[in-house]
PDB file of N, CA and C in Angstrom:
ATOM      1  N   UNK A   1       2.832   1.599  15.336  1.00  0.00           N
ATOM      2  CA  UNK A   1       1.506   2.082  15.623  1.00  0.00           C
ATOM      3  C   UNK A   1       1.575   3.030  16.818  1.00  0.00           C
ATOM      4  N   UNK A   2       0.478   4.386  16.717  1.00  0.00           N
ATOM      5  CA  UNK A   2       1.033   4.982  17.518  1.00  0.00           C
ATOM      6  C   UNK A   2      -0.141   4.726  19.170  1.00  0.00           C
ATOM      7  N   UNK A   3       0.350   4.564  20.588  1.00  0.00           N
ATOM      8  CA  UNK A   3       0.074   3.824  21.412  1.00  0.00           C
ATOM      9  C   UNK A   3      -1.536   4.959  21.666  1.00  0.00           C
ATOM     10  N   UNK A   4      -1.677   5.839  21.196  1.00  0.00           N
ATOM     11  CA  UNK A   4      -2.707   7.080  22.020  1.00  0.00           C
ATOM     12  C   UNK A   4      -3.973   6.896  20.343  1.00  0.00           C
ATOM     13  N   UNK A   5      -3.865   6.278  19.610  1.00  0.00           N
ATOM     14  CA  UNK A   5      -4.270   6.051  18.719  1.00  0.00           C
ATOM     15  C   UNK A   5      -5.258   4.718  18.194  1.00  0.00           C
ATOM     16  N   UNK A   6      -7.179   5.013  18.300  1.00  0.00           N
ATOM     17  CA  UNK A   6      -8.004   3.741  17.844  1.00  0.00           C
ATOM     18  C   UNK A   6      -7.406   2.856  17.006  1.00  0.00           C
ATOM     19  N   UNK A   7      -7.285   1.474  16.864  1.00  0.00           N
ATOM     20  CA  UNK A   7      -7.176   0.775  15.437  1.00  0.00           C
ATOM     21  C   UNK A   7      -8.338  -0.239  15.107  1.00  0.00           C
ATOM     22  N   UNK A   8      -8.182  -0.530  14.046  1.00  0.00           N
ATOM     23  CA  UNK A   8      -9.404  -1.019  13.520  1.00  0.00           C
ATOM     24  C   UNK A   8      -9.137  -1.913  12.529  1.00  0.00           C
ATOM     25  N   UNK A   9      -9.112  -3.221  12.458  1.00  0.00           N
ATOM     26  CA  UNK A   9      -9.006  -4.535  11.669  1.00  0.00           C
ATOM     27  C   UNK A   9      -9.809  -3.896  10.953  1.00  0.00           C
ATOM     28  N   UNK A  10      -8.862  -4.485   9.917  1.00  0.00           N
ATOM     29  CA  UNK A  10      -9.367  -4.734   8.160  1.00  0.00           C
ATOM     30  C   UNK A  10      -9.292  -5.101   7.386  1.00  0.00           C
ATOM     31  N   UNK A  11      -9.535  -5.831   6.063  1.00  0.00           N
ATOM     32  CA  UNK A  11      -8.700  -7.130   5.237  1.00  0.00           C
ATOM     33  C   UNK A  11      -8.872  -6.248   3.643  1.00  0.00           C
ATOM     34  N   UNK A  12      -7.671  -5.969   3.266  1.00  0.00           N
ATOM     35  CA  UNK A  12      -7.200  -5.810   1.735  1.00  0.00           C
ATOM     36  C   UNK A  12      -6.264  -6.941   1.345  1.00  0.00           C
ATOM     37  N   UNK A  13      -6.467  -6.748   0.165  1.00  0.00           N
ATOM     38  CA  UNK A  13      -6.076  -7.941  -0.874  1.00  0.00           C
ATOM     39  C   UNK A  13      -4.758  -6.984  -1.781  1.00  0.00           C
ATOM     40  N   UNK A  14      -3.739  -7.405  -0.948  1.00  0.00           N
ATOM     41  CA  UNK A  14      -1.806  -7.085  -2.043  1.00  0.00           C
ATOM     42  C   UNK A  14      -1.438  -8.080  -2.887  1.00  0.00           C
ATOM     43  N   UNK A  15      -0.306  -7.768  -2.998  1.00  0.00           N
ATOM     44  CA  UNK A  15       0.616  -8.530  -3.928  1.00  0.00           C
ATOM     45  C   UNK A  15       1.159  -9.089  -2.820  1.00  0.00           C
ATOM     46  N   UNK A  16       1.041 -10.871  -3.551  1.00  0.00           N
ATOM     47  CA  UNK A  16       1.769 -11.834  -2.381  1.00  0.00           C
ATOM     48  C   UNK A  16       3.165 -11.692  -2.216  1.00  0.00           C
ATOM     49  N   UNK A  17       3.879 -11.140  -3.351  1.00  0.00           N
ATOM     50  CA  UNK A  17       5.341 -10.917  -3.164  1.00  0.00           C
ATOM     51  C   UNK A  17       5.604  -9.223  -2.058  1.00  0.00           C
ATOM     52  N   UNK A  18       4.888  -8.349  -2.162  1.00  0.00           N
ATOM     53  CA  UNK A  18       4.827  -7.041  -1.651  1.00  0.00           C
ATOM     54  C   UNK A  18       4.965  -7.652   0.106  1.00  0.00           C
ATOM     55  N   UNK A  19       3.598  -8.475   0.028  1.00  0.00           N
ATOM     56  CA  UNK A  19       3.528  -8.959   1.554  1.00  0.00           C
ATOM     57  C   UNK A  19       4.607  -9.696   2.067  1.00  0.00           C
ATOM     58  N   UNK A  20       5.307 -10.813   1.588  1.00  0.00           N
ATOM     59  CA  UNK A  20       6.393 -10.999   1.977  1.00  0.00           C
ATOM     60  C   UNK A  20       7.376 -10.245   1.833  1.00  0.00           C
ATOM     61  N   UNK A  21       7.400  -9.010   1.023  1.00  0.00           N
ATOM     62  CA  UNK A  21       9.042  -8.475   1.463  1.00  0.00           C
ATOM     63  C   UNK A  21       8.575  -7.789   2.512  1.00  0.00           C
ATOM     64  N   UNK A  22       7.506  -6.973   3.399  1.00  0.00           N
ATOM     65  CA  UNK A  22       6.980  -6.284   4.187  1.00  0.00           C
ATOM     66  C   UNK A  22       6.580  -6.907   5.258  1.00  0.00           C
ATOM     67  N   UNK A  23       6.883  -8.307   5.118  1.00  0.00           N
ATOM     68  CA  UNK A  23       7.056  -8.838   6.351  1.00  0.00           C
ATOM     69  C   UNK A  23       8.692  -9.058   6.797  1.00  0.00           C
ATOM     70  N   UNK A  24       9.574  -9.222   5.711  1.00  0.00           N
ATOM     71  CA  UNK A  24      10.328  -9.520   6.285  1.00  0.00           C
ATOM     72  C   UNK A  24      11.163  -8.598   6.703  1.00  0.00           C
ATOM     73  N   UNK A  25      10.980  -6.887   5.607  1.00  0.00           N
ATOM     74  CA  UNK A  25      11.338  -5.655   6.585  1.00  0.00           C
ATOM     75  C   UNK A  25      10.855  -5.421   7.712  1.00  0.00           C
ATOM     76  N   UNK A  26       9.752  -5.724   7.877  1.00  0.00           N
ATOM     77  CA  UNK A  26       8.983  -5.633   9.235  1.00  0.00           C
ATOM     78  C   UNK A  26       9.560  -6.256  10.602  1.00  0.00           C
ATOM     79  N   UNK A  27      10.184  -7.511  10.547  1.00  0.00           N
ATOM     80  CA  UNK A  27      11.330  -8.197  11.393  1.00  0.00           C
ATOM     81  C   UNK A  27      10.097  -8.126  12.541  1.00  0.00           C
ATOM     82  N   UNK A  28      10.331  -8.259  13.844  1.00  0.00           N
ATOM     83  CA  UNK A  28       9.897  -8.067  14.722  1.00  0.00           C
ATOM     84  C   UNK A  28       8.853  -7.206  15.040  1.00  0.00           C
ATOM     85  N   UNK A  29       8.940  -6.368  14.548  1.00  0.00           N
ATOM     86  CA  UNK A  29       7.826  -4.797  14.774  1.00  0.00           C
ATOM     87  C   UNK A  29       6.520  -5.449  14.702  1.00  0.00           C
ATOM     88  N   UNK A  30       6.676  -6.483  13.571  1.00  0.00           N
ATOM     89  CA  UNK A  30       5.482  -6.824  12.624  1.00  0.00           C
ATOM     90  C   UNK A  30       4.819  -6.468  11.607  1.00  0.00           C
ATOM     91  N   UNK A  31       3.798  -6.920  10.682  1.00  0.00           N
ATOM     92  CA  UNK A  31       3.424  -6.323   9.758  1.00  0.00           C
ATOM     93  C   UNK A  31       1.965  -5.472   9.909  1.00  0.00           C
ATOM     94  N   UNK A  32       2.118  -5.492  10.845  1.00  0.00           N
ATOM     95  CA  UNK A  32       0.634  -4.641  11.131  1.00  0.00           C
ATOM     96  C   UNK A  32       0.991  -3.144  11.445  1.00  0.00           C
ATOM     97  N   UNK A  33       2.221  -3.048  12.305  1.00  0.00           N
ATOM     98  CA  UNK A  33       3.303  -1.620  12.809  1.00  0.00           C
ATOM     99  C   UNK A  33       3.347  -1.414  11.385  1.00  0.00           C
ATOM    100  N   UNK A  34       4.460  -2.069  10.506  1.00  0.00           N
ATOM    101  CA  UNK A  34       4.994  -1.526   9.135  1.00  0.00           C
ATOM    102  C   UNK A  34       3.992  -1.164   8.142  1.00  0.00           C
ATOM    103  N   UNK A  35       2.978  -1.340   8.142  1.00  0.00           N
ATOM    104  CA  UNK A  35       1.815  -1.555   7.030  1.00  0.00           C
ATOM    105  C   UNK A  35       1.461   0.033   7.530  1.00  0.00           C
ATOM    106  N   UNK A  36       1.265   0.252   9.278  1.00  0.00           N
ATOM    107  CA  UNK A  36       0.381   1.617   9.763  1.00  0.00           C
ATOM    108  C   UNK A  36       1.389   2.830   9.122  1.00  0.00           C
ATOM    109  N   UNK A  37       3.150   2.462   9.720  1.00  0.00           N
ATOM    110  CA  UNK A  37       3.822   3.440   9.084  1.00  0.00           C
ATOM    111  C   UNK A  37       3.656   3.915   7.655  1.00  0.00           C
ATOM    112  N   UNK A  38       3.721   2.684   6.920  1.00  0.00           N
ATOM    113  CA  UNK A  38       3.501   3.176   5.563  1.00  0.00           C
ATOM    114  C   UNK A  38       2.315   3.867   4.856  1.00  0.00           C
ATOM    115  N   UNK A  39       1.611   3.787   5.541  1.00  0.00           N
ATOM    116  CA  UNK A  39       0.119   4.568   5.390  1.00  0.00           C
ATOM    117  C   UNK A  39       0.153   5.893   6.079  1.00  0.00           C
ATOM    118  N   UNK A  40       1.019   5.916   6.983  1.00  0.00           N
ATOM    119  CA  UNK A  40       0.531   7.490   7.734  1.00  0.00           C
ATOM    120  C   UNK A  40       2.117   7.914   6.959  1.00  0.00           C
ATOM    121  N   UNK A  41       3.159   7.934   6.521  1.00  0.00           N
ATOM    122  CA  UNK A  41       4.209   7.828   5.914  1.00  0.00           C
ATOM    123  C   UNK A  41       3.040   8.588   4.181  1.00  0.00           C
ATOM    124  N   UNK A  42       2.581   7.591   3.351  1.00  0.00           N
ATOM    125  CA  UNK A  42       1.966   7.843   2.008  1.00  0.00           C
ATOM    126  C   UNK A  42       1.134   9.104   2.084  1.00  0.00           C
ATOM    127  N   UNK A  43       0.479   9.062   3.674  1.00  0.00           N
ATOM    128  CA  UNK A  43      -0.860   9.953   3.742  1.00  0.00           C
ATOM    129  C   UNK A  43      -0.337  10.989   3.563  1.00  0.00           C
ATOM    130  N   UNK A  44       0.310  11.085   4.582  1.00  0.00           N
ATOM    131  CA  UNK A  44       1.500  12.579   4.747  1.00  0.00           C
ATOM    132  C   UNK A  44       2.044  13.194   3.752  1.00  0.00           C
ATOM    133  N   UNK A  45       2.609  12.352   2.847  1.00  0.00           N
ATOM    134  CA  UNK A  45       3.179  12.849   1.305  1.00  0.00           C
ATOM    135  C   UNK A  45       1.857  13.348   0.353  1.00  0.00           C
ATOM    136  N   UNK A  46       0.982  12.568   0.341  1.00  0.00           N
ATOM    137  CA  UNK A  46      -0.391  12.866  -0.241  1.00  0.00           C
ATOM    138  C   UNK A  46      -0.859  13.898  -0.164  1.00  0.00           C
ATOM    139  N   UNK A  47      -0.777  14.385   1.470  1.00  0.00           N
ATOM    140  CA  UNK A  47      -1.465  15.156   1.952  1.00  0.00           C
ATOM    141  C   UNK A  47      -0.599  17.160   1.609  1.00  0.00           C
ATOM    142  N   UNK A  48       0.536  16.377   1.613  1.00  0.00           N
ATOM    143  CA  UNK A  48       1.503  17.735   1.185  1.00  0.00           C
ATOM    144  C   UNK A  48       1.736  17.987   0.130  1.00  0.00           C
ATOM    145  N   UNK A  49       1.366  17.090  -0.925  1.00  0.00           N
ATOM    146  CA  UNK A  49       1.600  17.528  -2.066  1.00  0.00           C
ATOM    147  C   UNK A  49       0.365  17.970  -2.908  1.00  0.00           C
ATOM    148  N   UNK A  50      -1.062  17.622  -2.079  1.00  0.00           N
ATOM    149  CA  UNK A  50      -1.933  18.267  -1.920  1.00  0.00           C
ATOM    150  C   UNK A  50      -1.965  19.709  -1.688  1.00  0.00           C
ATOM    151  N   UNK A  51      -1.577  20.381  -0.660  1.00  0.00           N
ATOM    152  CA  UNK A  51      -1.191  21.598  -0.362  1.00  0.00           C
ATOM    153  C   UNK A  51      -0.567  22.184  -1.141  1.00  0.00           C
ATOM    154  N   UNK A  52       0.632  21.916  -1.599  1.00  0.00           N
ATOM    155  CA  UNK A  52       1.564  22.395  -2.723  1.00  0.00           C
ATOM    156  C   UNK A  52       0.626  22.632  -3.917  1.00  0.00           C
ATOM    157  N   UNK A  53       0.165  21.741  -4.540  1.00  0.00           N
ATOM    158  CA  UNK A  53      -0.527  22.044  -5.832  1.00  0.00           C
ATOM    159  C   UNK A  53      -1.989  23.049  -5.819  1.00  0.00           C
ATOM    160  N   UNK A  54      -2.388  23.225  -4.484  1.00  0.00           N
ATOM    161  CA  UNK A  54      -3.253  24.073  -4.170  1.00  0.00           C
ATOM    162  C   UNK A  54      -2.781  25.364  -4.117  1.00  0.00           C
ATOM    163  N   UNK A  55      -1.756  25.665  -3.471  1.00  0.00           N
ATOM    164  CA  UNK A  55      -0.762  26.664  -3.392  1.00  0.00           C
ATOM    165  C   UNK A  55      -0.261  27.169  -4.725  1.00  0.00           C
ATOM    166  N   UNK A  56       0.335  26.429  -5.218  1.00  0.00           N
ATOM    167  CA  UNK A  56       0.607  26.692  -6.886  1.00  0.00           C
ATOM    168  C   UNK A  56      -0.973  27.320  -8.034  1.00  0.00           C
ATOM    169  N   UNK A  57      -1.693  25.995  -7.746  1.00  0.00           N
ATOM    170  CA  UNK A  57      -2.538  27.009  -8.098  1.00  0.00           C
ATOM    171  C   UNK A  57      -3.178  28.883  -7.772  1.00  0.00           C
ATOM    172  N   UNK A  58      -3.187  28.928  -6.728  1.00  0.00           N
ATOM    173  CA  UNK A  58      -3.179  30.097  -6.252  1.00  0.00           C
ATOM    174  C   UNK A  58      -2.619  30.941  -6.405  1.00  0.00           C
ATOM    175  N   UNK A  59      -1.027  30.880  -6.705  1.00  0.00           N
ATOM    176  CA  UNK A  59       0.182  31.536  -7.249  1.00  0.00           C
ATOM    177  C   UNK A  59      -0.442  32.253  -8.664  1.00  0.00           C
ATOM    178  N   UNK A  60      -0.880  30.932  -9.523  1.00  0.00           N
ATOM    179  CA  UNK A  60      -1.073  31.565 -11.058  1.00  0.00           C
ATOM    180  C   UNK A  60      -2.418  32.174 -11.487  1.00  0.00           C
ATOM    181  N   UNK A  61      -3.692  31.605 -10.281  1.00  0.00           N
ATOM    182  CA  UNK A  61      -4.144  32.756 -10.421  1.00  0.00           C
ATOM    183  C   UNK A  61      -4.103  33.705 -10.341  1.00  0.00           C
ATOM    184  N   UNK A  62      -3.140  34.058  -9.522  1.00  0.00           N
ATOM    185  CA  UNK A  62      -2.876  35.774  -8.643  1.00  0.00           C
ATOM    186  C   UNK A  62      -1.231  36.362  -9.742  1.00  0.00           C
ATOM    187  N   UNK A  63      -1.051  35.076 -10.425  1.00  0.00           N
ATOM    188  CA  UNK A  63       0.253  35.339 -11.327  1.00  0.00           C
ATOM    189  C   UNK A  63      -0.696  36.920 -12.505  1.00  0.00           C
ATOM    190  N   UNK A  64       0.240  38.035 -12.446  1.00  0.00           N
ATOM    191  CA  UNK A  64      -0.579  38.841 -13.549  1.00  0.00           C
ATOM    192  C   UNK A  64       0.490  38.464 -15.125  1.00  0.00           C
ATOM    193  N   UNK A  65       1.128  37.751 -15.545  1.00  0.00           N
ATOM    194  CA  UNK A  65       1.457  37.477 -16.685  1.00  0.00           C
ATOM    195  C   UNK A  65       0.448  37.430 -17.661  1.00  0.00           C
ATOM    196  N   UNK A  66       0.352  38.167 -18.677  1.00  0.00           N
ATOM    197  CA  UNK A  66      -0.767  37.365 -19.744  1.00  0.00           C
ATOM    198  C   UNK A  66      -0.569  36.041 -20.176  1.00  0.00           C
ATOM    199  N   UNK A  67      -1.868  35.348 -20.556  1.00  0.00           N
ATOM    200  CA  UNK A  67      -1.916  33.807 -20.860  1.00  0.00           C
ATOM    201  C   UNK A  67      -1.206  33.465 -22.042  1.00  0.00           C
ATOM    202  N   UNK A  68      -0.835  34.451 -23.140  1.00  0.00           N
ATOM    203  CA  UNK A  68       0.069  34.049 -24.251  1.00  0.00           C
ATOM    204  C   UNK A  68       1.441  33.851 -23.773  1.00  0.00           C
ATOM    205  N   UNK A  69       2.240  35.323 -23.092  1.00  0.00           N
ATOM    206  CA  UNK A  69       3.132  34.637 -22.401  1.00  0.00           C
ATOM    207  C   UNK A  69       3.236  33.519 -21.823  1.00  0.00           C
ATOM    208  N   UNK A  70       2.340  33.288 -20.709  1.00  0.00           N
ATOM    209  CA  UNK A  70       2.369  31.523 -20.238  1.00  0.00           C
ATOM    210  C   UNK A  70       2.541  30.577 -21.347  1.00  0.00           C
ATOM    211  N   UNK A  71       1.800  30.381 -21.942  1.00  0.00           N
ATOM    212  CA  UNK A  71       1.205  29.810 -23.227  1.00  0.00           C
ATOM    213  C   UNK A  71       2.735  29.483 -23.598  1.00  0.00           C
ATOM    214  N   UNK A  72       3.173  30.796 -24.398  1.00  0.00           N
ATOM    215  CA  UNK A  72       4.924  30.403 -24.967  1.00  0.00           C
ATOM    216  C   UNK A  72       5.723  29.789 -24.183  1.00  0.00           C
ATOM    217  N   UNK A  73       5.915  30.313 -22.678  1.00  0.00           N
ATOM    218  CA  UNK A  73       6.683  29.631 -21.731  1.00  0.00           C
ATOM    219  C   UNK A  73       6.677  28.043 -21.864  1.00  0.00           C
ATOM    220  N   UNK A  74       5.185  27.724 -21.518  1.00  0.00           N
ATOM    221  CA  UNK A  74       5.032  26.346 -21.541  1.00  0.00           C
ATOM    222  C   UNK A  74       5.408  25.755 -22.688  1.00  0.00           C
ATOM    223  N   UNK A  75       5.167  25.774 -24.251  1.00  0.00           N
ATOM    224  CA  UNK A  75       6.096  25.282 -25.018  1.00  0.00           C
ATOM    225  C   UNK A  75       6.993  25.245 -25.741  1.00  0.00           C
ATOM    226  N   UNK A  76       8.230  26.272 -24.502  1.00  0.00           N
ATOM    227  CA  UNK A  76       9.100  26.229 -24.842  1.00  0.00           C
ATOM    228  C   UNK A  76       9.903  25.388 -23.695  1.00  0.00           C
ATOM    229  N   UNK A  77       9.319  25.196 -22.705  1.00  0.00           N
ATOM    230  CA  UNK A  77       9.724  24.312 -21.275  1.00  0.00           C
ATOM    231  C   UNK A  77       9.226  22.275 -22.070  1.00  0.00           C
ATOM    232  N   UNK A  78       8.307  22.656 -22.604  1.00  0.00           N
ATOM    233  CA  UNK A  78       7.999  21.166 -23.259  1.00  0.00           C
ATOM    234  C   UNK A  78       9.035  20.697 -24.193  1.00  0.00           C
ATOM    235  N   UNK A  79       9.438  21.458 -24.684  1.00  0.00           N
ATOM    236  CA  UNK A  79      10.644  21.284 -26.127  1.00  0.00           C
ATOM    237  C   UNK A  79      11.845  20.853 -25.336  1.00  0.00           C
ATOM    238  N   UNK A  80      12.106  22.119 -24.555  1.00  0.00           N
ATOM    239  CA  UNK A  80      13.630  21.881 -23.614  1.00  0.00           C
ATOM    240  C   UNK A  80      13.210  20.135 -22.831  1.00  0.00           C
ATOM    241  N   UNK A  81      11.867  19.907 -21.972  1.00  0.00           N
ATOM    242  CA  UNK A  81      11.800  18.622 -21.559  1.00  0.00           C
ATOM    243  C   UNK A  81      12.414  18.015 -22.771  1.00  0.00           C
ATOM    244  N   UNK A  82      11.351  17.698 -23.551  1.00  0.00           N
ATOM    245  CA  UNK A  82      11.345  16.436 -24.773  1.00  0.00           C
ATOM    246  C   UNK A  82      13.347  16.334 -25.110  1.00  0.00           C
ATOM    247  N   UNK A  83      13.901  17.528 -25.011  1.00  0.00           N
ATOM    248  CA  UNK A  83      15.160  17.519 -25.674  1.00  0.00           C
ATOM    249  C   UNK A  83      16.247  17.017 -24.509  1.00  0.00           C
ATOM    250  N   UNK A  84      15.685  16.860 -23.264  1.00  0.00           N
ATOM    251  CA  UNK A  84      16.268  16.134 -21.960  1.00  0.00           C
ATOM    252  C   UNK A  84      15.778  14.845 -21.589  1.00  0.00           C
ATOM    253  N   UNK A  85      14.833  14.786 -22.314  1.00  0.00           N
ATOM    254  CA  UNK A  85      14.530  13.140 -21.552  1.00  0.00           C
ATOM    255  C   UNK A  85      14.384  12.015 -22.682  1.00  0.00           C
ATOM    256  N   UNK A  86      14.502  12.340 -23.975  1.00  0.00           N
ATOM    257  CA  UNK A  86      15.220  11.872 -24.961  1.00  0.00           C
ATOM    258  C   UNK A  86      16.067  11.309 -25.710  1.00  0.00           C
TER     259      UNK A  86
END
């Protein structure tokens, strides 16, 4: 937890097995430290991959390809998937 930072009790309902392994990674720190990391840790990823897909979008609007081209691209990238994860 970071020391310049409000906190604020609160009660959610986990998985009783989740909570014990997160206590017992938690060791000493505790599970209240490990629980904050993992939340500002998730947010962060959330929050950037937020950006990214905003960004991307932006890309293809401003992409001047015509939409048939796209169109083909995409299922021919679906075929190649299906023929890799198969």
């Amino acid at each position: 937890m970071h020391a310049d930072m409000t906190t604020q009790k609160v009660s959610v309902t986990l998985e009783a097995e989740a909570i014990e392994r997160a206590r017992r990674t938690a060791g000493p720190r505790g599970l209240s430290s490990y629980l904050d990391d993992a939340l500002a840790e998730k947010l962060e990823r959330d929050e950037k991959r937020s950006a990214l897909l905003t960004y991307l979008d932006e890309l293809e609007r401003a992409d001047p390809t015509p939409a048939t081209t796209k169109q083909r691209a995409r299922t021919r990238a679906a075929r190649i998937r299906d023929k890799v994860t198969t």
